[in-house]
N, C-alpha and C. Protein backbone atom coordinates (compact mmCIF):
# COMPACT_ATOMS: atom_id res chain seq x y z
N UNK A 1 16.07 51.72 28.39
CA UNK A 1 15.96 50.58 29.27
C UNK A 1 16.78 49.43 28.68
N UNK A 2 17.37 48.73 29.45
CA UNK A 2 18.26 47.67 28.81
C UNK A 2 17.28 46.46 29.65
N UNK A 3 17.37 45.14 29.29
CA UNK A 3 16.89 43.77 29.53
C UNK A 3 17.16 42.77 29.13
N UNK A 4 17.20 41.60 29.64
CA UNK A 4 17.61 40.78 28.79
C UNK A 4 16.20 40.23 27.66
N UNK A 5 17.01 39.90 26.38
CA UNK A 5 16.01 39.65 25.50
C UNK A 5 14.71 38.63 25.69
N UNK A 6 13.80 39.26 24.84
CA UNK A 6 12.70 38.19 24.42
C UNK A 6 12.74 37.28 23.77
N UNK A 7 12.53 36.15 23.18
CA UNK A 7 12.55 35.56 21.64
C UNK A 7 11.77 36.73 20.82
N UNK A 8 10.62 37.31 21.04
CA UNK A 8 10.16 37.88 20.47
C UNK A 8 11.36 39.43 19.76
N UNK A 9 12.25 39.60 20.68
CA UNK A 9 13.17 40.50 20.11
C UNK A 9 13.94 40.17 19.08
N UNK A 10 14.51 38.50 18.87
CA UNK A 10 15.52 38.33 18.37
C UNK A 10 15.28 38.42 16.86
N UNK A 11 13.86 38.47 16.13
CA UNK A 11 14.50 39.19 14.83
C UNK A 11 14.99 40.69 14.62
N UNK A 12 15.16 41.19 15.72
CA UNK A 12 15.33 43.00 15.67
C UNK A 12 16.73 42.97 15.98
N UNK A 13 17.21 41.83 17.12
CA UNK A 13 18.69 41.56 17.13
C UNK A 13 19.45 41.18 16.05
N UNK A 14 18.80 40.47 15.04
CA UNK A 14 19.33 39.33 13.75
C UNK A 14 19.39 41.12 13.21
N UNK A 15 18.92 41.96 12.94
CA UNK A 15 19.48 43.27 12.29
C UNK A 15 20.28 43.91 12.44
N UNK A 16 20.41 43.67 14.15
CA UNK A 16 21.81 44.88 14.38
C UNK A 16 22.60 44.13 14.53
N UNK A 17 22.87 43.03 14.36
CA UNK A 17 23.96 41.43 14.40
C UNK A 17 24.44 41.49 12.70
N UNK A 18 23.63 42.16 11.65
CA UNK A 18 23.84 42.01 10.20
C UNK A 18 24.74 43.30 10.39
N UNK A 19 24.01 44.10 11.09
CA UNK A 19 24.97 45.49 10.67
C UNK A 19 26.43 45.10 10.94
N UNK A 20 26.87 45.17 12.33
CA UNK A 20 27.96 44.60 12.71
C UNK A 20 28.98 43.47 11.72
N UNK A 21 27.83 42.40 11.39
CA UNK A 21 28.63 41.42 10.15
C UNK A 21 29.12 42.35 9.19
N UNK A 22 28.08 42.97 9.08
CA UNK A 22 28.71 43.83 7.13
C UNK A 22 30.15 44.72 7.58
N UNK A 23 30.03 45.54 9.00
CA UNK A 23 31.10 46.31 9.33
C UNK A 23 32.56 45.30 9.41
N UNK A 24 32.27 43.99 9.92
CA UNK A 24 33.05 43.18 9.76
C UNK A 24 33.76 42.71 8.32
N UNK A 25 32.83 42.37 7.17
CA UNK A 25 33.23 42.15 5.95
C UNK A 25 33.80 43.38 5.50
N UNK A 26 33.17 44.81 5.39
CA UNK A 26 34.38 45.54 5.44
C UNK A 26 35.82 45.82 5.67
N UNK A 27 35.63 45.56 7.04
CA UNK A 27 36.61 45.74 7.11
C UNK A 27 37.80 44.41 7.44
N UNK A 28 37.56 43.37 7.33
CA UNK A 28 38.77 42.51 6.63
C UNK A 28 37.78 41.29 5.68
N UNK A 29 37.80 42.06 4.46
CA UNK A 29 36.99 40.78 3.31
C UNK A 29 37.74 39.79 3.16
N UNK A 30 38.52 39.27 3.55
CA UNK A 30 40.21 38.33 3.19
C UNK A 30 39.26 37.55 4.37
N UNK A 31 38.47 38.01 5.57
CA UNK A 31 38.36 36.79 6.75
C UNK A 31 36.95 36.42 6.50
N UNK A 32 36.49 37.70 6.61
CA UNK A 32 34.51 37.59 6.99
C UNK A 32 33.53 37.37 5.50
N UNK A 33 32.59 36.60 5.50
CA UNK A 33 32.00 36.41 4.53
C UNK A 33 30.92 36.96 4.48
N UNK A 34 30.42 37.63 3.36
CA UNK A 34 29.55 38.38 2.84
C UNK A 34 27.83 38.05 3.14
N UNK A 35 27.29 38.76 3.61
CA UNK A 35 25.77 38.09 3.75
C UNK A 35 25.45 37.54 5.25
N UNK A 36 24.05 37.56 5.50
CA UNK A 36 24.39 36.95 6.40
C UNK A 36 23.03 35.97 6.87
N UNK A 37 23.88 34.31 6.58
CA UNK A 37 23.03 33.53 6.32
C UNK A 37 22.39 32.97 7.48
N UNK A 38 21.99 32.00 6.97
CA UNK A 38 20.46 31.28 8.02
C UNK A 38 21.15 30.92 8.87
N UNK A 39 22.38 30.31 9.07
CA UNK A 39 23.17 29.70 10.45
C UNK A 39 23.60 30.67 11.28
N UNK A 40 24.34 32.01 10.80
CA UNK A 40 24.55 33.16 10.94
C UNK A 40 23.24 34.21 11.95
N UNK A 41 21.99 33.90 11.67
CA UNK A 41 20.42 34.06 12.18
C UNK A 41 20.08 33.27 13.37
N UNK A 42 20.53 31.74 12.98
CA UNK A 42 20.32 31.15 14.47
C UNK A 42 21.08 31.09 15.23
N UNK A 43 22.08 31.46 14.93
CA UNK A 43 22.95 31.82 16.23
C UNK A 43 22.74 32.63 17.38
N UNK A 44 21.84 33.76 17.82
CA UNK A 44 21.40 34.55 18.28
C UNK A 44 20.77 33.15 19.10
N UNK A 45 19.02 32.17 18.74
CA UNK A 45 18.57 31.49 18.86
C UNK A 45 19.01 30.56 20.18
N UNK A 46 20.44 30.09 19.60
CA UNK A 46 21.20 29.42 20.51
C UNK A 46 21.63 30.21 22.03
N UNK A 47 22.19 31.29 21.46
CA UNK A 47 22.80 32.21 22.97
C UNK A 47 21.47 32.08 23.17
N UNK A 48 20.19 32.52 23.52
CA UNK A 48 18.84 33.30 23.58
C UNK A 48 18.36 31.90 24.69
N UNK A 49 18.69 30.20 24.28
CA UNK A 49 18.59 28.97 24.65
C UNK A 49 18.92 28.86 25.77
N UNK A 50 20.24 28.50 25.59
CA UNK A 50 21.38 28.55 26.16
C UNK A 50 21.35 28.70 27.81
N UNK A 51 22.22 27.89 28.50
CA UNK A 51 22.33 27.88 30.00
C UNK A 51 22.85 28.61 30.28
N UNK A 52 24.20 28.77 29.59
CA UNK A 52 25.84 29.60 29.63
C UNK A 52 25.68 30.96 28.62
N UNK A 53 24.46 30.96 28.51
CA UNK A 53 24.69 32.52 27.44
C UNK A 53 23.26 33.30 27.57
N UNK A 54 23.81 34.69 27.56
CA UNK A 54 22.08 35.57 27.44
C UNK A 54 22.36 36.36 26.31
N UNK A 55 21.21 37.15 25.78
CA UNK A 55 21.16 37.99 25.18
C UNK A 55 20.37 39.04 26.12
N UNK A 56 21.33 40.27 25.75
CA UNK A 56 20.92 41.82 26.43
C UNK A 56 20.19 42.72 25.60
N UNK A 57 19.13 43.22 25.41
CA UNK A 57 18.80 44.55 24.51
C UNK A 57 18.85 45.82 25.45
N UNK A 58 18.92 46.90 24.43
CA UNK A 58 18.99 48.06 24.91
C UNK A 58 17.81 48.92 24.61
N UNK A 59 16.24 49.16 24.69
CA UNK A 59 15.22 49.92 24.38
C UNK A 59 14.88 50.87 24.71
N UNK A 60 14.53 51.85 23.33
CA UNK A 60 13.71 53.09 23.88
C UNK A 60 12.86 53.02 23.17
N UNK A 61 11.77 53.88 24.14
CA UNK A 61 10.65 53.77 23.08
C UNK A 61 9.99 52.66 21.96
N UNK A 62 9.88 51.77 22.71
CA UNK A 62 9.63 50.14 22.14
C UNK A 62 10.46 49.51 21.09
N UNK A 63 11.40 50.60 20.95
CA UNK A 63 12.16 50.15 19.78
C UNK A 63 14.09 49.76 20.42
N UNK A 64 14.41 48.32 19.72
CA UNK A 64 15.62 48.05 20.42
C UNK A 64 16.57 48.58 19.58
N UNK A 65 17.49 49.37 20.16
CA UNK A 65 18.82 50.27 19.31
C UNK A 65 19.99 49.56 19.79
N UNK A 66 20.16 48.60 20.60
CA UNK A 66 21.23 47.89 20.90
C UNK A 66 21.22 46.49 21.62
N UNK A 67 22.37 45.83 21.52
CA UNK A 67 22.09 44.28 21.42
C UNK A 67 23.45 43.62 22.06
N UNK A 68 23.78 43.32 23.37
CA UNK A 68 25.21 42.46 23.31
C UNK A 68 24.95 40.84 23.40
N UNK A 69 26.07 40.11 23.15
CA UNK A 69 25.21 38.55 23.50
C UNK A 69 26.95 38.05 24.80
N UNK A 70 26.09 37.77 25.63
CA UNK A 70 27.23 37.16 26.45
C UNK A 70 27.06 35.94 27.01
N UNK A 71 28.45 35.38 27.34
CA UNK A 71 28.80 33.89 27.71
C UNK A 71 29.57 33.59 28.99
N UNK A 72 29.09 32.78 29.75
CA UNK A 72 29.37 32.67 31.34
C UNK A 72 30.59 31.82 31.37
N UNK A 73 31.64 31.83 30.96
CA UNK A 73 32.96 30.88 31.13
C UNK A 73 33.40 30.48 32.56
N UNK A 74 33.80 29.26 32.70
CA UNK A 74 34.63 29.00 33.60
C UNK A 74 35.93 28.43 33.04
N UNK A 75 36.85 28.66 33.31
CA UNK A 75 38.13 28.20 32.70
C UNK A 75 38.79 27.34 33.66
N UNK A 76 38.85 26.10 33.44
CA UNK A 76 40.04 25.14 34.47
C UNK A 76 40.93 25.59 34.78
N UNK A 77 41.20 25.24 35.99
CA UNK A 77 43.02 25.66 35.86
C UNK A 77 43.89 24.48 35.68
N UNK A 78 45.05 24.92 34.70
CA UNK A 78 45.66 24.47 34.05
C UNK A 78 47.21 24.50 34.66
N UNK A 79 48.62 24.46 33.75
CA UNK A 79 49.31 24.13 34.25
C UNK A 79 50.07 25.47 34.39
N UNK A 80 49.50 25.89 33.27
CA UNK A 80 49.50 27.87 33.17
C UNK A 80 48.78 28.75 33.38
N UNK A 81 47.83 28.54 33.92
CA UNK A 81 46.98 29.99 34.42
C UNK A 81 45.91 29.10 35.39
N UNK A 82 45.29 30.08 36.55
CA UNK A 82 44.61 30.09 37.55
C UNK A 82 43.23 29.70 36.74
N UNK A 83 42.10 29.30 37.69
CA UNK A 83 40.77 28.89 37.12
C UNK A 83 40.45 30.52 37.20
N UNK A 84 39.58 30.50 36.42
CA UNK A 84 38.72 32.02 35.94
C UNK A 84 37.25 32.09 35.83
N UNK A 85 36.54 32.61 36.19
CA UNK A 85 35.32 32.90 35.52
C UNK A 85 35.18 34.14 34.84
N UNK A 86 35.00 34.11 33.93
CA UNK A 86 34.98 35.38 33.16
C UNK A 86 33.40 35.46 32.15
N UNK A 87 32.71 36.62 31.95
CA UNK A 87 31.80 37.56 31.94
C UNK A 87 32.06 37.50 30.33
N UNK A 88 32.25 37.11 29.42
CA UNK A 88 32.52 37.26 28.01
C UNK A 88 31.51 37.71 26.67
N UNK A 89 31.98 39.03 26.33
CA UNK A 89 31.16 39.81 25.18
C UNK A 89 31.48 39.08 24.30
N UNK A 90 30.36 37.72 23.57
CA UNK A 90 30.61 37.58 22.20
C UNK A 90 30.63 38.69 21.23
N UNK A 91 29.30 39.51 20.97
CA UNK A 91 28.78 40.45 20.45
C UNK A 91 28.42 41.55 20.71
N UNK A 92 28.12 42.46 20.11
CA UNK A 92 28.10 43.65 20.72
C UNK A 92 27.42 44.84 19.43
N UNK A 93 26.76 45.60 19.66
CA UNK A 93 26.03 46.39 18.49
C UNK A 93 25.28 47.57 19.25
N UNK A 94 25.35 48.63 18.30
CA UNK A 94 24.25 49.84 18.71
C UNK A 94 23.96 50.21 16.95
N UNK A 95 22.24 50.39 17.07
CA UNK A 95 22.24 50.64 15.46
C UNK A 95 22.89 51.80 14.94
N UNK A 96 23.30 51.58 13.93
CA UNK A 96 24.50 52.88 13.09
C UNK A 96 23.81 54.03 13.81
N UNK A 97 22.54 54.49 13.10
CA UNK A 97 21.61 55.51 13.10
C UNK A 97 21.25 56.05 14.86
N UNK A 98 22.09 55.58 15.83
CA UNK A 98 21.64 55.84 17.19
C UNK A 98 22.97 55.69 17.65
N UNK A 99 24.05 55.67 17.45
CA UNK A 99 25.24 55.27 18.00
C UNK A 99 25.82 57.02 18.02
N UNK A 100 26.71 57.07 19.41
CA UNK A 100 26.76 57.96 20.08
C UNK A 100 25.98 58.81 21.02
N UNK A 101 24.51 57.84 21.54
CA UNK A 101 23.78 58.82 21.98
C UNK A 101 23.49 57.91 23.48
N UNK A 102 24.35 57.18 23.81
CA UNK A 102 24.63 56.59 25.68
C UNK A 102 24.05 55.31 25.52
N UNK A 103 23.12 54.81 24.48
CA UNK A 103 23.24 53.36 24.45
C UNK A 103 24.13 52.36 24.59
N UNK A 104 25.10 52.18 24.23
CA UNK A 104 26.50 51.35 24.34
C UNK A 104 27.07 51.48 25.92
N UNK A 105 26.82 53.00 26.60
CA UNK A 105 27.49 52.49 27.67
C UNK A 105 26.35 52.53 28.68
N UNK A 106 24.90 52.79 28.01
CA UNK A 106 23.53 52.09 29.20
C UNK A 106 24.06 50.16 28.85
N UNK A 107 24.04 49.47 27.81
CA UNK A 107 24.50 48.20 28.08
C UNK A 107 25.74 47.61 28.39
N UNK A 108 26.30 48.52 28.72
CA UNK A 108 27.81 48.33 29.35
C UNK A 108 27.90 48.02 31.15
N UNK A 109 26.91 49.08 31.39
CA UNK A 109 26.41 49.13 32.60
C UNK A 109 26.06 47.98 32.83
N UNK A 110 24.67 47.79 32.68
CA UNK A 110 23.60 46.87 32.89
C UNK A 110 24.70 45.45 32.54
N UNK A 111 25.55 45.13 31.79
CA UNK A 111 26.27 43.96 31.59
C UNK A 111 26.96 43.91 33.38
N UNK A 112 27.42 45.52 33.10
CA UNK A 112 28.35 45.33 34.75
C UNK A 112 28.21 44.69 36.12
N UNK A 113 26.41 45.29 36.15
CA UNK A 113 25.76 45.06 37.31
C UNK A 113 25.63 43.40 37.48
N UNK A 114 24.90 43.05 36.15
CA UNK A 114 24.70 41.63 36.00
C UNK A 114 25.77 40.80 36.51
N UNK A 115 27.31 41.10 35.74
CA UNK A 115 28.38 40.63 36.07
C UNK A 115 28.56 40.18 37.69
N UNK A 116 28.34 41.40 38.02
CA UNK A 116 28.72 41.22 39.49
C UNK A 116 27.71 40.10 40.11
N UNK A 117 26.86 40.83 40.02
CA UNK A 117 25.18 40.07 40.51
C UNK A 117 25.56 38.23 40.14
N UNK A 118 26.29 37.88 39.52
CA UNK A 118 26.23 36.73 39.12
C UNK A 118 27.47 35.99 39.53
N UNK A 119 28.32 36.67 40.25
CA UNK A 119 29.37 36.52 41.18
C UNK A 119 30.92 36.93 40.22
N UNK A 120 31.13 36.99 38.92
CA UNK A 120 32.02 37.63 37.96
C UNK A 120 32.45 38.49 38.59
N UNK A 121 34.28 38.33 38.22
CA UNK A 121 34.80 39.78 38.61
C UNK A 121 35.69 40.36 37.38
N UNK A 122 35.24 40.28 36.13
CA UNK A 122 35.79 40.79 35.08
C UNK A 122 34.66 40.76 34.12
N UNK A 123 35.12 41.31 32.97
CA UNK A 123 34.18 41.04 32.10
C UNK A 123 35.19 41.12 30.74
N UNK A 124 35.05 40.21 29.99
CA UNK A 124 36.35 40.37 28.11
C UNK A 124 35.46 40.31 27.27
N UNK A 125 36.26 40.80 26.16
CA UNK A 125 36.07 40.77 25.14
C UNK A 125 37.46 40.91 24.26
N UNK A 126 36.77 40.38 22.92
CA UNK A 126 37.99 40.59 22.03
C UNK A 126 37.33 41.38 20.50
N UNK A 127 37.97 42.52 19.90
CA UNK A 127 37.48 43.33 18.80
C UNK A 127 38.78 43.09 17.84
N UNK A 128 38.76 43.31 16.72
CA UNK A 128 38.98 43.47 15.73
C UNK A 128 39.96 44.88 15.37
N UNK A 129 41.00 44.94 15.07
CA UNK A 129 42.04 46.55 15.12
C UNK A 129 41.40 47.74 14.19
N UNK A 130 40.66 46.81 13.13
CA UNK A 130 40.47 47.88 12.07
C UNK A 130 39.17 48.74 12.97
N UNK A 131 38.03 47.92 13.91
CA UNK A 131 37.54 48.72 14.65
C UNK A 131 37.85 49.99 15.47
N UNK A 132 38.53 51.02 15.18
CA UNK A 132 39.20 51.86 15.76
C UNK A 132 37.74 52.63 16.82
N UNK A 133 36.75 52.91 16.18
CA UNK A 133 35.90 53.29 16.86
C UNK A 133 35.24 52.76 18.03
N UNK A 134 35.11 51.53 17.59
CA UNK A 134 34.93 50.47 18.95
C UNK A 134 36.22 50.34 20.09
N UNK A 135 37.50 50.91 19.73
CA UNK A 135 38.39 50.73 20.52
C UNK A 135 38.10 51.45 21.05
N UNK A 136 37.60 52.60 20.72
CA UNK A 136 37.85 53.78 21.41
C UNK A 136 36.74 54.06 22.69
N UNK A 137 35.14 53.25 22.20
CA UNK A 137 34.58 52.86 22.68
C UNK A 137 35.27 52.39 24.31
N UNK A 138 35.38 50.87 23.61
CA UNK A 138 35.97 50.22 25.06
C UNK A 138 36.77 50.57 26.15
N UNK A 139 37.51 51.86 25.80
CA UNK A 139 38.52 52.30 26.80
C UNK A 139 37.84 53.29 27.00
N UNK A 140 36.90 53.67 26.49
CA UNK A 140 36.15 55.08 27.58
C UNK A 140 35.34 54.62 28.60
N UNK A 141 34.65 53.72 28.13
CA UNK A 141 33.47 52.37 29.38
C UNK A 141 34.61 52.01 30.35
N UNK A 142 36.11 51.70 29.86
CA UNK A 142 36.97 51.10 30.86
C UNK A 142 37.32 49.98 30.44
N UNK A 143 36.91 49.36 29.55
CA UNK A 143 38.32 48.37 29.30
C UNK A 143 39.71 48.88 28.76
N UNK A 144 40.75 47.59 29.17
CA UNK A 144 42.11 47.77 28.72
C UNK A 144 42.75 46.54 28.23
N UNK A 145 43.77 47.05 27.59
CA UNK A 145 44.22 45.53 26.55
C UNK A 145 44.96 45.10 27.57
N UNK A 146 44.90 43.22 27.66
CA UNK A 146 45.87 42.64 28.22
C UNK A 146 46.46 41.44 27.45
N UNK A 147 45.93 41.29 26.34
CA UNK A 147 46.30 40.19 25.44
C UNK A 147 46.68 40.86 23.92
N UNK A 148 47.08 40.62 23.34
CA UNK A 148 47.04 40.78 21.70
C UNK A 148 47.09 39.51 21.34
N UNK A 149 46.31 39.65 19.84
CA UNK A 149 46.38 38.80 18.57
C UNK A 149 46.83 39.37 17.65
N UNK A 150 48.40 38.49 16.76
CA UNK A 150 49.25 39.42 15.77
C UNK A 150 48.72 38.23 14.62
N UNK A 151 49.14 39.26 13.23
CA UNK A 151 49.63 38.10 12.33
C UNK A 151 50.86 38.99 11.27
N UNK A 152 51.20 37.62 10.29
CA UNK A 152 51.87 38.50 9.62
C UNK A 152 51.54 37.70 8.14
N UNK A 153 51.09 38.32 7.26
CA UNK A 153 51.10 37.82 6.17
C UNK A 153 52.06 38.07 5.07
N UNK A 154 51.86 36.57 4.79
CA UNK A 154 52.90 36.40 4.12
C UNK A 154 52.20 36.45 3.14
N UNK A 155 51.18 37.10 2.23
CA UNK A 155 50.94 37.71 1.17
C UNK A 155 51.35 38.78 0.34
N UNK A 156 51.77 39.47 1.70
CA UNK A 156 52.29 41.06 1.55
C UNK A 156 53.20 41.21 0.89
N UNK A 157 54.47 40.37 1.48
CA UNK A 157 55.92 40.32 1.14
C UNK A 157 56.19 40.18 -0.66
């Protein structure tokens, strides 16, 4: 069953929000910082508040195995691009120990329906490259890249 969260859920979210952090510090320690502190905890708190943001769980069996947090954008229009509303995945998680077993795309769904239901006709996100698994993720649910973020360090050289 997917829903949107309780307060009562959000210390079970603050766990699968750590997992995700640590997969993050993994995999680029040069950006993400280690641990994951008290500001890092209420952040959940805030989306959970929030006018412009929900939190989604994913449950079985009373127990939550997945968690996205999303944000209701409207974008002005500008002098370069059309006004937008866009459907935006801050976050996103299925616990290690349950991942691959249709959770990720039961809250993929349930994001979809919502989307629509709420008048949205897209939904973004942005991941991380070293996530290869999550890429792979996103293009089986159906997303596709339309933006990149490059860099080049000049450490390397």
């Amino acid at each position: 069953m997917v829903r949107f969260a309780e307060e009562k859920d959000l210390p079970r979210v603050n766990e699968l929000r750590k997992q995700v952090s640590e997969l993050h510090v993994n995999g680029r320690p040069d950006i993400f910082k280690p641990g994951f502190c008290q500001e890092l905890q209420e952040r959940v708190y805030e989306m959970y508040r929030s006018e412009d943001s929900d939190v989604i769980v994913a449950e079985r069996d009373g127990v939550i195995y997945g968690m996205a947090g999303v944000e209701y954008l409207n974008k002005q229009e500008s002098p370069y691009s059309r006004e937008r509303k866009i459907y935006y995945v801050t976050e996103f998680g299925v616990d290690t120990a349950f991942q691959r077993q249709g959770v990720g795309r039961e809250l993929m769904a349930f994001m979809g329906e919502d989307a629509r239901a709420k008048g949205f006709t897209r939904i973004e996100l942005d991941m991380w490259t070293f996530n290869e698994g999550a890429l792979q993720f996103y293009e089986a649910v159906g997303f596709r890249t339309f933006r990149r973020f490059m860099e080049w360090d000049l450490n390397e050289e």
